[in-house]
Protein backbone atom coordinates (compact mmCIF):
# COMPACT_ATOMS: atom_id res chain seq x y z
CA UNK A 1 97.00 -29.46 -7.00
CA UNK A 2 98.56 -32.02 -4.25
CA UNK A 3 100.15 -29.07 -2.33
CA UNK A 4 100.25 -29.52 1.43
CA UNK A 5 96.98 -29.09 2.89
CA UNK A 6 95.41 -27.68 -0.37
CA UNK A 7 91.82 -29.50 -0.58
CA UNK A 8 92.34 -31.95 1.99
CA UNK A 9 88.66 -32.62 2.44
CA UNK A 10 87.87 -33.10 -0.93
CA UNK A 11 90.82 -35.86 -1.10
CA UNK A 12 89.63 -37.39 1.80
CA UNK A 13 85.97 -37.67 0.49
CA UNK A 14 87.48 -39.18 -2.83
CA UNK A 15 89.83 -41.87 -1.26
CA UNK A 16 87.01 -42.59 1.30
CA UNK A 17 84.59 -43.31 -1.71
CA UNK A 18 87.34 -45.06 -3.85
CA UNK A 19 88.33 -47.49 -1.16
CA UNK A 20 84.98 -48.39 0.03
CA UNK A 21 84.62 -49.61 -3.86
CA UNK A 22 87.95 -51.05 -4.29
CA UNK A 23 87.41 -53.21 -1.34
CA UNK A 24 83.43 -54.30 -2.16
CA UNK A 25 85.27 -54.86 -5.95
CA UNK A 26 87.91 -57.24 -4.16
CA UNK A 27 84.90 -59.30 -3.05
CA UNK A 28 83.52 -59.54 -6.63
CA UNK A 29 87.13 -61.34 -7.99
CA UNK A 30 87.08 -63.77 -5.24
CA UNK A 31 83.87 -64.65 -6.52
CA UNK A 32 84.90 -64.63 -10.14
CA UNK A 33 87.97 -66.46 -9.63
CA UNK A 34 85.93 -69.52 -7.20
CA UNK A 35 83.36 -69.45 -10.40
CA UNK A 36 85.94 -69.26 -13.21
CA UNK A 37 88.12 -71.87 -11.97
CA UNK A 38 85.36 -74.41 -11.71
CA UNK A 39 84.02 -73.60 -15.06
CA UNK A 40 87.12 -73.88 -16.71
CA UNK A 41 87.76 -77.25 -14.89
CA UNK A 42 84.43 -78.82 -15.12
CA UNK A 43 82.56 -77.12 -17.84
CA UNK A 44 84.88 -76.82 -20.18
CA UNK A 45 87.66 -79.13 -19.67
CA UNK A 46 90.58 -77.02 -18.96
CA UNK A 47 93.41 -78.03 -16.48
CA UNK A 48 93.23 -75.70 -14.49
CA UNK A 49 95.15 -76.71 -10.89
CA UNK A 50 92.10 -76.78 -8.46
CA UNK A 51 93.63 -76.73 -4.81
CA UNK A 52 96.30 -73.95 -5.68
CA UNK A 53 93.73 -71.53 -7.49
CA UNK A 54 90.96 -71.80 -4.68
CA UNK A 55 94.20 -71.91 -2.02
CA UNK A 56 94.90 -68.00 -3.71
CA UNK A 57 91.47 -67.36 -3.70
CA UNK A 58 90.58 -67.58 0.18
CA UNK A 59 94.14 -65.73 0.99
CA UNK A 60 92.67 -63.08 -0.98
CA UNK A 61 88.95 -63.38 0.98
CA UNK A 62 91.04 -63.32 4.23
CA UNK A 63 93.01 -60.06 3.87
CA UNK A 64 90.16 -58.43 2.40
CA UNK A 65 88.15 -59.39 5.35
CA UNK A 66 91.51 -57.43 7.39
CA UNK A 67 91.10 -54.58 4.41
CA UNK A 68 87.88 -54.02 5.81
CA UNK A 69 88.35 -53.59 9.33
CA UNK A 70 90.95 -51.37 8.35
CA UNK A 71 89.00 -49.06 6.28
CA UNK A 72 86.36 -48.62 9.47
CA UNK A 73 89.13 -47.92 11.73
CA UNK A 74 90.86 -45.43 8.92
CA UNK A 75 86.97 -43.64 9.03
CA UNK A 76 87.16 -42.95 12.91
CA UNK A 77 91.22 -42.12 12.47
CA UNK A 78 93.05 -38.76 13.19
CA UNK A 79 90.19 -35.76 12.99
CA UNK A 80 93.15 -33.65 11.10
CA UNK A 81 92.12 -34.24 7.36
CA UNK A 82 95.84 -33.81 5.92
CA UNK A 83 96.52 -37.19 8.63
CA UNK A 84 93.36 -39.03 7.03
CA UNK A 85 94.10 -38.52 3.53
CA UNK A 86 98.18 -39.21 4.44
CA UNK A 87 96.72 -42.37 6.07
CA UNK A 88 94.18 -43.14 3.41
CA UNK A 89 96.86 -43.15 0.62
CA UNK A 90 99.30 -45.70 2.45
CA UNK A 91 96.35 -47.58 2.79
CA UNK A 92 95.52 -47.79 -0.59
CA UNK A 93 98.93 -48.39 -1.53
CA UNK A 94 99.35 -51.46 0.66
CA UNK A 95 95.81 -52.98 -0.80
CA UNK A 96 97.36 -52.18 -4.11
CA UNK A 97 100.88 -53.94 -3.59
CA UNK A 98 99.28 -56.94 -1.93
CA UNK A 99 96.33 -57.34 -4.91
CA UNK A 100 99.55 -57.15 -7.62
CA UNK A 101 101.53 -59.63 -5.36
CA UNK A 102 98.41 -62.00 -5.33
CA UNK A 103 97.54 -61.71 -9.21
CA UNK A 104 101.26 -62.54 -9.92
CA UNK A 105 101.01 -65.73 -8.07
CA UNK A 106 97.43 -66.75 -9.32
CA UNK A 107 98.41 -65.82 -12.82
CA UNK A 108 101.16 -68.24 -12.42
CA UNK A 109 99.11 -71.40 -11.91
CA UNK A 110 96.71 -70.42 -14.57
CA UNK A 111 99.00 -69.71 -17.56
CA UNK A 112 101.45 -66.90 -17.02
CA UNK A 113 101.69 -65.57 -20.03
CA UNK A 114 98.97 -67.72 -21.68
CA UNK A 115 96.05 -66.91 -19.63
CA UNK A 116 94.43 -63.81 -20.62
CA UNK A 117 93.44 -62.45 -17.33
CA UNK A 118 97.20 -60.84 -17.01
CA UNK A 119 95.73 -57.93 -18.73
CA UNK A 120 93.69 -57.72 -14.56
CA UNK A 121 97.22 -55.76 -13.99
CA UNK A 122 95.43 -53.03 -15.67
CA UNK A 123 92.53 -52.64 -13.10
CA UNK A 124 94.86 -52.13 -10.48
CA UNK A 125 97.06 -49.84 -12.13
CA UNK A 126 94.02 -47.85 -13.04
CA UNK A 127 92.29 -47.66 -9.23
CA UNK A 128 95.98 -47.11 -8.28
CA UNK A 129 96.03 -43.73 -9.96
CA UNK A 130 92.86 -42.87 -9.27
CA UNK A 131 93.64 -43.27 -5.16
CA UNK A 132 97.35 -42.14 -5.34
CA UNK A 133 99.42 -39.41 -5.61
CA UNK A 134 101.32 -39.46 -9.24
CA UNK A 135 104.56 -40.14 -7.80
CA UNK A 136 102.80 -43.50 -6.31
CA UNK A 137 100.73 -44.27 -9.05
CA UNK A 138 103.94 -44.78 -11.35
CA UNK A 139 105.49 -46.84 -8.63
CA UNK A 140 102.68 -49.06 -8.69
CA UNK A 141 102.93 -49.36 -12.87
CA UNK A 142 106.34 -49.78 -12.31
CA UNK A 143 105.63 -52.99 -9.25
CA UNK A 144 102.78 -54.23 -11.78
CA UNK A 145 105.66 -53.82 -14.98
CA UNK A 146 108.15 -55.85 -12.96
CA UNK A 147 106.33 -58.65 -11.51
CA UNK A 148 104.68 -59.42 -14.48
CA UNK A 149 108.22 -59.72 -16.71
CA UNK A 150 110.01 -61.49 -13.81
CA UNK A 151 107.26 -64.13 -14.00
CA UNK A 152 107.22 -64.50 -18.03
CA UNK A 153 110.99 -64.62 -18.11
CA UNK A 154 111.30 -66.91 -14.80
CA UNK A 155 108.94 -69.01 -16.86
CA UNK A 156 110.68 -68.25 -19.95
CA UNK A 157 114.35 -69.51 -18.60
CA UNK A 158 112.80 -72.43 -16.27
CA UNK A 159 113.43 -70.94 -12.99
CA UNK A 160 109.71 -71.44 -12.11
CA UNK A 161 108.07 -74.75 -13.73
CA UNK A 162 105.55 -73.53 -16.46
CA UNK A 163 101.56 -74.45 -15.22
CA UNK A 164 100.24 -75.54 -19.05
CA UNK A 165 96.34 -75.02 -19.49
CA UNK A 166 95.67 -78.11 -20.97
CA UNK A 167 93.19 -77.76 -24.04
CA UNK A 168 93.35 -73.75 -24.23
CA UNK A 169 96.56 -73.12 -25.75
CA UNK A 170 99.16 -74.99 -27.39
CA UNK A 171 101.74 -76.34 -24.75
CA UNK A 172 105.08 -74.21 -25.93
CA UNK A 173 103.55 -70.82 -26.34
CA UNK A 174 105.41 -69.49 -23.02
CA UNK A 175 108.49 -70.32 -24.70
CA UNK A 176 108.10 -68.29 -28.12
CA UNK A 177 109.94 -65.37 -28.58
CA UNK A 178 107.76 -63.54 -30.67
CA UNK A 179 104.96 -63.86 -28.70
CA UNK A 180 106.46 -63.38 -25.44
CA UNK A 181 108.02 -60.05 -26.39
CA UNK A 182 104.90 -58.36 -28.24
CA UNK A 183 102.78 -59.07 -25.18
CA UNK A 184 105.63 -57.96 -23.06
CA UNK A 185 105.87 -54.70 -25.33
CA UNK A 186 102.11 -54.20 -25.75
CA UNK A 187 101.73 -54.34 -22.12
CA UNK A 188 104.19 -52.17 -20.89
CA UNK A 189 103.33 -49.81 -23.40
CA UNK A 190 99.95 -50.23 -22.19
CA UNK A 191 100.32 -49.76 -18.74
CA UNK A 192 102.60 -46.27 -19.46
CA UNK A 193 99.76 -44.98 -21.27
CA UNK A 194 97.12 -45.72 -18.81
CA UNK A 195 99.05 -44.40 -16.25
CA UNK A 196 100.16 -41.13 -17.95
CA UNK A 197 96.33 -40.54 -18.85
CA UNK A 198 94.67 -41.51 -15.84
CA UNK A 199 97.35 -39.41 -13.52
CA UNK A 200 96.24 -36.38 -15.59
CA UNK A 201 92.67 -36.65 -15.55
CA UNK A 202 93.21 -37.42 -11.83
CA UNK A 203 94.96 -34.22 -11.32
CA UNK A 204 92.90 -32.10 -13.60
CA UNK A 205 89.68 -33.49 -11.42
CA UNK A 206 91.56 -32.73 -8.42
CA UNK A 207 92.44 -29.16 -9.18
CA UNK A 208 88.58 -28.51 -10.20
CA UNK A 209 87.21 -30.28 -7.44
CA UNK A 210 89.70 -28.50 -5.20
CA UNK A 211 88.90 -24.90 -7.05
CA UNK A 212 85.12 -25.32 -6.37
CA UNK A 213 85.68 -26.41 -2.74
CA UNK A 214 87.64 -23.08 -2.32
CA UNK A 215 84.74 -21.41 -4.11
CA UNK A 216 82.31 -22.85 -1.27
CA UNK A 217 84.21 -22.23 1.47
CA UNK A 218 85.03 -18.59 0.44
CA UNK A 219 80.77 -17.97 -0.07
CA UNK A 220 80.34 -19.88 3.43
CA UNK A 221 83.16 -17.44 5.32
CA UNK A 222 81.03 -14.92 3.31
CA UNK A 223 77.86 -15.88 4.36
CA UNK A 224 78.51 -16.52 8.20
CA UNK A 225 79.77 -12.81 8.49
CA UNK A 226 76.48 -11.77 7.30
CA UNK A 227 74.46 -14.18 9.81
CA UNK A 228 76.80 -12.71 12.46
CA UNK A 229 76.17 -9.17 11.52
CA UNK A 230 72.95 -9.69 11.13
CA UNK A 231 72.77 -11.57 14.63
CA UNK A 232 74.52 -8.19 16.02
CA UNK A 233 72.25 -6.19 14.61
CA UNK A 234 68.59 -8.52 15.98
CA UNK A 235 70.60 -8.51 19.29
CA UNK A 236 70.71 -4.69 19.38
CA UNK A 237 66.88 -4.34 18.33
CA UNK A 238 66.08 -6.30 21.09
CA UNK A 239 67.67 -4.79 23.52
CA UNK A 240 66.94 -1.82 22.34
CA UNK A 241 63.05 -1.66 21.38
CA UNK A 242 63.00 -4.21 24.74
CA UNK A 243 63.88 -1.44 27.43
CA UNK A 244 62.09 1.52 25.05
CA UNK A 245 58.89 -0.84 25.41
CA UNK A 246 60.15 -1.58 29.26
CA UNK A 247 60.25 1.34 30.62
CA UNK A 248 56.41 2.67 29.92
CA UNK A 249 55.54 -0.58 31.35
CA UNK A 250 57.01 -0.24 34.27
CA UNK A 251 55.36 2.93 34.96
CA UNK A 252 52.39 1.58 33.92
CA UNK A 253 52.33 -1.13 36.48
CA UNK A 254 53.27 1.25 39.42
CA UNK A 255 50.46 3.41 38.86
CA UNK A 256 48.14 0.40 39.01
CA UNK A 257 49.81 -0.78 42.01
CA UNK A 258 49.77 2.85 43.94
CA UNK A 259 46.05 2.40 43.09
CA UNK A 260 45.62 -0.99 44.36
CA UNK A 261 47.24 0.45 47.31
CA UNK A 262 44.53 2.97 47.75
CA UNK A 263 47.46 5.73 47.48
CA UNK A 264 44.74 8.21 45.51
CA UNK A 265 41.70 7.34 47.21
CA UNK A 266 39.71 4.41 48.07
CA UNK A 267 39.04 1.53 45.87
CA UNK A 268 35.46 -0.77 45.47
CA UNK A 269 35.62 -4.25 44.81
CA UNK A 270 34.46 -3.90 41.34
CA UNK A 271 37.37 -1.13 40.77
CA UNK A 272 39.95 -3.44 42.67
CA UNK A 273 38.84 -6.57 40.54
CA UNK A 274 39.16 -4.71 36.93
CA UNK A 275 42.54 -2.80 38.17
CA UNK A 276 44.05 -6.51 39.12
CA UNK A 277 43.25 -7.74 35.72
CA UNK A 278 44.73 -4.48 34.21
CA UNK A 279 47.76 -5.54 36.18
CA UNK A 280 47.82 -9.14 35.28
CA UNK A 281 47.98 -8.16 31.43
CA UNK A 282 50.71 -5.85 32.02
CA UNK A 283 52.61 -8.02 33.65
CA UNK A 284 52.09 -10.99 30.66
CA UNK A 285 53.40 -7.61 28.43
CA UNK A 286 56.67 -7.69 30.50
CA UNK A 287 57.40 -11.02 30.50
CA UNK A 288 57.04 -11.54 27.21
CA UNK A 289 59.21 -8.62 26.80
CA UNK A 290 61.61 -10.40 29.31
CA UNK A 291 61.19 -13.49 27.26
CA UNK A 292 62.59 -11.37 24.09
CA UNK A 293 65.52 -10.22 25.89
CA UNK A 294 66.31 -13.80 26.99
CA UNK A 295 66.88 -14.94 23.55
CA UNK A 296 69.25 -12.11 22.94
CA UNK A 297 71.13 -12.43 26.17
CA UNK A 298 70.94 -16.07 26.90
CA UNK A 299 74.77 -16.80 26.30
CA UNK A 300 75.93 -20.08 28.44
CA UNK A 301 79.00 -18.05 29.85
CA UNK A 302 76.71 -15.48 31.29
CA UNK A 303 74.92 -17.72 32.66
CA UNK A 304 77.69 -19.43 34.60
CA UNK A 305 78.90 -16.39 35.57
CA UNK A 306 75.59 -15.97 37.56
CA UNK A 307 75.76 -19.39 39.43
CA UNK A 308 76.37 -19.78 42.83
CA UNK A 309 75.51 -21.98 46.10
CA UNK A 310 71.67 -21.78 46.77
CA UNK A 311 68.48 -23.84 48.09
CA UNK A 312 65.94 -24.33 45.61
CA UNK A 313 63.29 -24.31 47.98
CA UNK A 314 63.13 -20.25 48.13
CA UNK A 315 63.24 -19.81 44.37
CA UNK A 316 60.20 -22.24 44.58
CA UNK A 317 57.84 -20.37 46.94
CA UNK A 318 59.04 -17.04 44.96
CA UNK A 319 57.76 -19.09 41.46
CA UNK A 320 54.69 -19.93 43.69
CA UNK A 321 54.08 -16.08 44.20
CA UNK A 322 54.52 -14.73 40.76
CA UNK A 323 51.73 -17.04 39.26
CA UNK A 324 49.47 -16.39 41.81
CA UNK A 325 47.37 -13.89 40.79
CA UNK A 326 46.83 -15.44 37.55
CA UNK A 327 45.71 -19.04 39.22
CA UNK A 328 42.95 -17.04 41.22
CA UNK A 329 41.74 -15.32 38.84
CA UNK A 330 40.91 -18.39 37.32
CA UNK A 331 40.14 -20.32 40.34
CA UNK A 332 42.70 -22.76 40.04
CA UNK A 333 44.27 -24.84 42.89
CA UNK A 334 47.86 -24.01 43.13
CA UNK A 335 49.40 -26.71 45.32
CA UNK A 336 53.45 -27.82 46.00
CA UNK A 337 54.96 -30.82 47.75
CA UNK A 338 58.74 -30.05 48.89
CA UNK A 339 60.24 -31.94 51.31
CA UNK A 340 61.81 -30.57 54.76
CA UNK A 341 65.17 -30.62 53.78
CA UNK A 342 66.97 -30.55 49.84
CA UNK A 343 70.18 -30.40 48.99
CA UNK A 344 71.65 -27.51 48.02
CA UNK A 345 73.02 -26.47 44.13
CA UNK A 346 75.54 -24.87 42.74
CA UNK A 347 73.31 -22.97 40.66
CA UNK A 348 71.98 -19.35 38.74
CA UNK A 349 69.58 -18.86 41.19
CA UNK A 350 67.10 -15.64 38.84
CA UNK A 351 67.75 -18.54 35.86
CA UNK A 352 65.65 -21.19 37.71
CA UNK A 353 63.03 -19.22 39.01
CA UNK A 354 62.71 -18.21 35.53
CA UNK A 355 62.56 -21.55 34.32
CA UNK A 356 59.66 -22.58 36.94
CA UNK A 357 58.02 -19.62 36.89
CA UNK A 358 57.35 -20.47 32.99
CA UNK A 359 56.46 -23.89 33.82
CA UNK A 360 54.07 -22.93 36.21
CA UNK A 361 52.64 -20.17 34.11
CA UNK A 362 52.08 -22.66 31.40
CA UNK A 363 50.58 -24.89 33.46
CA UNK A 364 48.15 -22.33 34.60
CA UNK A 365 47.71 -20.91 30.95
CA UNK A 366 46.21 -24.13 29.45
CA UNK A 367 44.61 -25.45 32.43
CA UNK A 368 40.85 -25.08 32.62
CA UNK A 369 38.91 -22.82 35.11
CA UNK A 370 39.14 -24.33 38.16
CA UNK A 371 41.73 -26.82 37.54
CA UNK A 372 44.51 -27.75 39.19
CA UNK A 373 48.54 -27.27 39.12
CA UNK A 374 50.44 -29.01 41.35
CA UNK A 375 54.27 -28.61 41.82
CA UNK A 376 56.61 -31.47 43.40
CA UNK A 377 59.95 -31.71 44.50
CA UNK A 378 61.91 -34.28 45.66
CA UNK A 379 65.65 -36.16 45.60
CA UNK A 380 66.22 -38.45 42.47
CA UNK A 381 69.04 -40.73 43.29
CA UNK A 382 72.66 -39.20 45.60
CA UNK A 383 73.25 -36.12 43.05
CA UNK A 384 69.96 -34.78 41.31
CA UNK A 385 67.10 -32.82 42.27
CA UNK A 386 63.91 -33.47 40.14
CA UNK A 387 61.09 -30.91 39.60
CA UNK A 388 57.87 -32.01 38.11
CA UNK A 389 54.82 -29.55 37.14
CA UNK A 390 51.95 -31.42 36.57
CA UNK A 391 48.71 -29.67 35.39
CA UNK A 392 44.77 -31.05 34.41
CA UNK A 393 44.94 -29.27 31.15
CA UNK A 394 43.82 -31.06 27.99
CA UNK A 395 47.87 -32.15 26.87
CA UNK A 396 49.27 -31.81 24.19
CA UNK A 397 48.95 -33.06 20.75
CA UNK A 398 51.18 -35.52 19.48
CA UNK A 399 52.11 -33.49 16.37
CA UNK A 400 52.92 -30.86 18.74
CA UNK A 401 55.13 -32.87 21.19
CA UNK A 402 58.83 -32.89 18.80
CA UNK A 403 58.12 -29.20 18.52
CA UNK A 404 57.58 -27.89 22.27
CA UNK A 405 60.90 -26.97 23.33
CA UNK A 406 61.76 -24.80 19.88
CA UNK A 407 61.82 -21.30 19.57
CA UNK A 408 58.38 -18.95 19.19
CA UNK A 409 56.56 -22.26 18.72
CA UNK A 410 53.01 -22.03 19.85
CA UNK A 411 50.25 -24.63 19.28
CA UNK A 412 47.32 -23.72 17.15
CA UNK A 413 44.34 -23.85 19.52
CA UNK A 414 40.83 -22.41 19.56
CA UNK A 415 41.20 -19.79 22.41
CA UNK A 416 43.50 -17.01 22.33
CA UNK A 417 47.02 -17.85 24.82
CA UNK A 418 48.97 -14.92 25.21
CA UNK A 419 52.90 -15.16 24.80
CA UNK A 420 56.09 -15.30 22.42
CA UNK A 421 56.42 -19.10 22.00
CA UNK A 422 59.77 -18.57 24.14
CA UNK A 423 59.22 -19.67 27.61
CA UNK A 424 59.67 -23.18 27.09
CA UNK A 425 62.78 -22.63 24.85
CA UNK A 426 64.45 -20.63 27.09
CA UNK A 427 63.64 -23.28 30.36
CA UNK A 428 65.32 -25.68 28.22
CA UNK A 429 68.50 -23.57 27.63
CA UNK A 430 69.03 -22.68 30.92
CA UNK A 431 68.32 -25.89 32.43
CA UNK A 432 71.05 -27.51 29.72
CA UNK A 433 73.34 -24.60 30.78
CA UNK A 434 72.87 -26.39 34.44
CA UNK A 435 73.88 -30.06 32.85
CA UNK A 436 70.66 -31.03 33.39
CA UNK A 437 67.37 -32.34 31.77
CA UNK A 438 63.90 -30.90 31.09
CA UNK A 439 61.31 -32.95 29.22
CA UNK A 440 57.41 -33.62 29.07
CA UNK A 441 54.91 -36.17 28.83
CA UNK A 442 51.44 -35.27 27.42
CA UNK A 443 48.63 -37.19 28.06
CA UNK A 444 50.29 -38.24 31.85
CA UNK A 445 46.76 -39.37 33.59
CA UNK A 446 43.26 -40.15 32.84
CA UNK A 447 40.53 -38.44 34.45
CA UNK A 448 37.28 -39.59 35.89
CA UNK A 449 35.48 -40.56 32.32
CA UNK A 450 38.66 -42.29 31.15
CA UNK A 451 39.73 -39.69 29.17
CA UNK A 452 43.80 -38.88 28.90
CA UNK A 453 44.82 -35.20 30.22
CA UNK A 454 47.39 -33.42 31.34
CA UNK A 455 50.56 -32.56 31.27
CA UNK A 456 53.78 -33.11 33.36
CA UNK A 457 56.96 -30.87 32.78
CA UNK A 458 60.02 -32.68 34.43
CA UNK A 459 63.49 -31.06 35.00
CA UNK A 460 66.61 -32.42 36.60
CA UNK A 461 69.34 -30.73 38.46
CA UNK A 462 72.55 -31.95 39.79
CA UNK A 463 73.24 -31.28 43.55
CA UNK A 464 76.14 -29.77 45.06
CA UNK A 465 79.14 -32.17 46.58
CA UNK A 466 78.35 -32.79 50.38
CA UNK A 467 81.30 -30.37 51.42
CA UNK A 468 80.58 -27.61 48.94
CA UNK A 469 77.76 -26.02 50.74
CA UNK A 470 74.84 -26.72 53.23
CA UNK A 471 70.70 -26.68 52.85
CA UNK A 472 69.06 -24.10 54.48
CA UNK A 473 66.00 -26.85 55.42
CA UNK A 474 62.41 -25.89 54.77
CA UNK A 475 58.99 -26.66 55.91
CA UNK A 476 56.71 -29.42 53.56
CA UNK A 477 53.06 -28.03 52.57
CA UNK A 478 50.73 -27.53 50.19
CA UNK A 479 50.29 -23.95 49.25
C-alpha cells in the first residue's frame, strides 16, 4: 500500500531507521575493505593493488561522512511527512547508486569476476528494496545487473586491462566462457529473485504496518472524543455545583457581615472575634470554590480578552486587603515595598490580583504565628516588572519543589492547610497567559540559628511600550 499519503508516518519511521543503519553499515565496509586488503597483501600473499584499493576506500569514508550530514539535515526537513518520506527515498536512492558505482570500481582492482566479494551487489540490492518503492528497487537490480556485466565483458573483450590476484586464482579465469556465463547467469538470476521476494515482503510489511497504524489512529480519534466529552461534561459540573455551592455562601457571608456591622444589635468583643473567624472560613470556602471554577474557565483567549492598560500598584494594595484579616488573626507582619512610580501593563487586571492574592495567601498559610510576609516590587531591566513574595515559613521540601506549580498538588504536612491544591497552578497559567514567568526558591534565607527558611515566589511581567499608556504614580510604604 504505497498510495499517496497512505501511512506516511509509518514510511517515514522505517526509512529513518533503515538509513541510520545503512549509513553506520557503510562505516563497517570501509573498515573491512582497509583490513581485508592488508591481509590479503601481507598475510597471505595475494596481489592485491595497495594504493588503488585504500584510494576507493577513503572516497567511500568521505561521502559517507557527506551521507551523514545529509541524513541529520533530512531529520529536521519539511514537517509534511509525504515531503520526508519523498525526500528520504531519493536519498536512499542516491546512497544506493553511488555504493554500486563504488563496488564496481573496487571490484575491478581486486578481481572482477574472480574475487568473490561481487556477490556484495546483493547487500545493496537487498537494503535497496527494503528503503524503496518497487518501481526503484528493480531499477537499482537492474543498475547493479548492468554494471556488473559491463565490467566482466569490458574485462572479457580487453577494453579495461584485467587486475590478476596473484596466488588466488589461476591467471585466465576472466577469460573462460563457461565460467564467465554461469556466474553471469547465477547472478542475475540471483539478483531477480531477491528482488522479487524482498519487494513483496516489503509491501506485505508495509500494508500491515500501515493497517495497524490506521487501527491506532482510528482508537486515538476515538478516544480524544471521549476525553473531550468527558472534559464538557467536568466543565459543566463545575460550573454548575460551583454557583449551587456559591450562592448559599454568599448569603452566608452577608449575614455575618450585617452582624459585624452591628445591623441586629450590638456586638462584644468575644462575639466580634468568633463572627470574624466564621467569616474568614467562609471566605477560604469561596475561594476555593473560585479556585474550581478557574480550572474550568481558565481558557488563554478569555483571558486576553480581559486585558487592558492598567498600574499594578492598585491591584497590589487590593491583594494587600484581601489577606488581611487572615495575617492578623495570626499576628503576622504584612509589609510591601513599591516604588513611587511603575510602569504601566497591558494586562487582565482581576487575573493578577488573583495571582498575588494566592501568593500572598500562601505565604500567610504556611508562615508561623507571628511571622512575617513581605511583598516587593520593583523594575527588572527597560520592559519587565518583577514581583517577589517572600515569607519566614519553614520552605519547602525538595521532593516537593518539581511538583508545586501542578494541579490539586498539596504537600503532606503535619497541620491541617485548607485549600484545593489550585492556587499555585492557576498563578502560573495566568501569569504564562501574560508571557511572563513565575517561579520559587525554597530555602531563600537562613535565620538567626543558621537554619534555612522561607520561601520566595517570583513573577515577571512585561511592561507596556512607552507610548501605549501612562503610570498612574503611587506612594512607597510599608503597609
Amino acid at each position: 500500500m504505497e498510495g499517496k499519503g497512505a501511512g506516511l508516518p509509518v514510511a517515514e519511521l522505517g526509512l529513518l531507521r533503515w538509513l541510520r543503519q545503512y549509513v553506520q553499515l557503510r562505516w563497517l565496509a570501509v573498515g573491512a575493505v582497509l583490513l581485508g586488503t592488508l591481509v590479503a597483501r601481507f598475510a597471505m600473499g595475494i596481489g592485491v593493488p595497495l594504493f588503488p584499493v585504500l584510494g576507493i576506500a577513503l572516497v567511500i569514508a568521505f561521502y559517507n561522512v557527506l551521507f551523514t550530514i545529509w541524513q541529520r539535515r533530512y531529520k529536521q526537513y519539511a514537517r509534511e511527512s509525504e515531503a520526508r518520506v519523498r525526500s528520504g527515498r531519493n536519498f536512499a536512492f542516491t546512497q544506493v547508486i553511488v555504493d554500486l558505482i563504488a563496488l564496481t570500481v573496487l571490484l575491478h582492482f581486486i578481481g572482477g569476476i574472480e574475487s568473490p566479494f561481487f556477490m556484495f551487489y546483493l547487500f545493496h540490492v537487498g537494503f535497496g528494496s527494503m528503503m524503496l518503492s518497487r518501481r526503484d528497487a528493480y531499477r537499482v537490480m537492474v543498475l547493479a545487473m548492468g554494471l556488473f556485466v559491463l565490467l566482466v565483458v569490458a574485462e572479457f573483450l580487453g577494453w579495461l586491462p584485467h587486475v590478476h590476484l596473484e596466488g588466488f586464482v589461476p591467471p585466465d579465469l576472466y577469460q573462460e566462457q563457461g565460467y564467465v556465463a554461469a556466474v553471469l547467469v547465477s547472478f542475475a538470476a540471483t539478483l531477480i529473485v531477491l528482488t522479487a521476494g524482498a519487494t513483496a515482503i516489503m509491501a506485505e510489511l508495509r500494508r500491515q504496518w500501515e493497517q495497524q497504524a490506521w487501527a491506532k489512529e482510528r482508537e486515538l480519534e476515538a478516544t480524544a472524543r471521549k476525553l473531550d466529552e468527558l472534559d464538557r461534561m467536568r466543565v459543566f459540573f463545575l460550573g454548575l455545583a460551583s454557583h449551587d455551592l456559591k450562592t448559599p455562601l454568599a448569603v452566608v457571608a452577608n449575614y455575618l457581615q450585617a452582624i459585624l456591622d452591628g445591623f441586629v444589635g450590638e456586638v462584644n468583643e468575644k462575639q466580634r472575634r468568633w463572627m470574624e473567624r466564621a467569616n474568614v472560613r467562609v471566605m477560604e470556602l469561596t475561594r476555593m470554590i473560585n479556585d474550581f471554577l478557574d480550572v474550568s474557565q481558565l481558557a488563554p483567549e478569555r483571558i486576553l480578552e480581559e486585558m487592558e492598560h492598567m498600574s499594578l500598584s492598585g491591584i497590589v494594595q487590593q491583594s494587600l486587603e484581601d489577606v488581611r484579616v487572615r495575617a492578623e488573626e495570626k499576628e503576622i507582619t504584612l509589609r510591601a515595598e513599591l516604588p513611587r512610580q511603575l510602569p504601566p501593563l497591558h494586562a487582565a487586571p482581576r487575573r493578577l490580583q488573583q495571582v498575588i492574592t494566592n501568593l500572598l495567601d500562601n505565604a500567610v498559610k504556611f508562615s508561623p504565628r507571628k511571622g512575617e510576609v513581605v511583598l516587593k516590587v520593583y523594575q527588572q531591566g527597560e520592559d519587565e516588572i518583577r514581583v517577589d513574595v517572600e515569607d519566614t515559613g519553614p520552605g519547602i521540601p525538595t521532593l516537593y519543589m518539581p511538583h508545586i506549580f501542578e494541579d490539586y498538588f498539596r504537600a503532606r504536612r503535619k497541620e491541617f492547610v485548607p485549600g484545593a491544591g489550585l492556587g499555585l497552578s492557576t498563578a502560573r497559567k495566568i501569569v504564562e497567559v501574560h508571557e511572563g514567568e513565575l517561579w520559587v526558591e525554597s530555602p531563600y534565607y537562613e535565620d538567626a540559628e543558621g537554619k534555612e527558611r522561607g520561601s520566595r515566589f517570583s513573577l515577571t511581567l512585561q511592561t507596556s511600550l512607552p507610548d501605549e499608556g501612562q503610570d498612574v504614580g503611587d506612594s512607597e510604604g510599608g503597609v
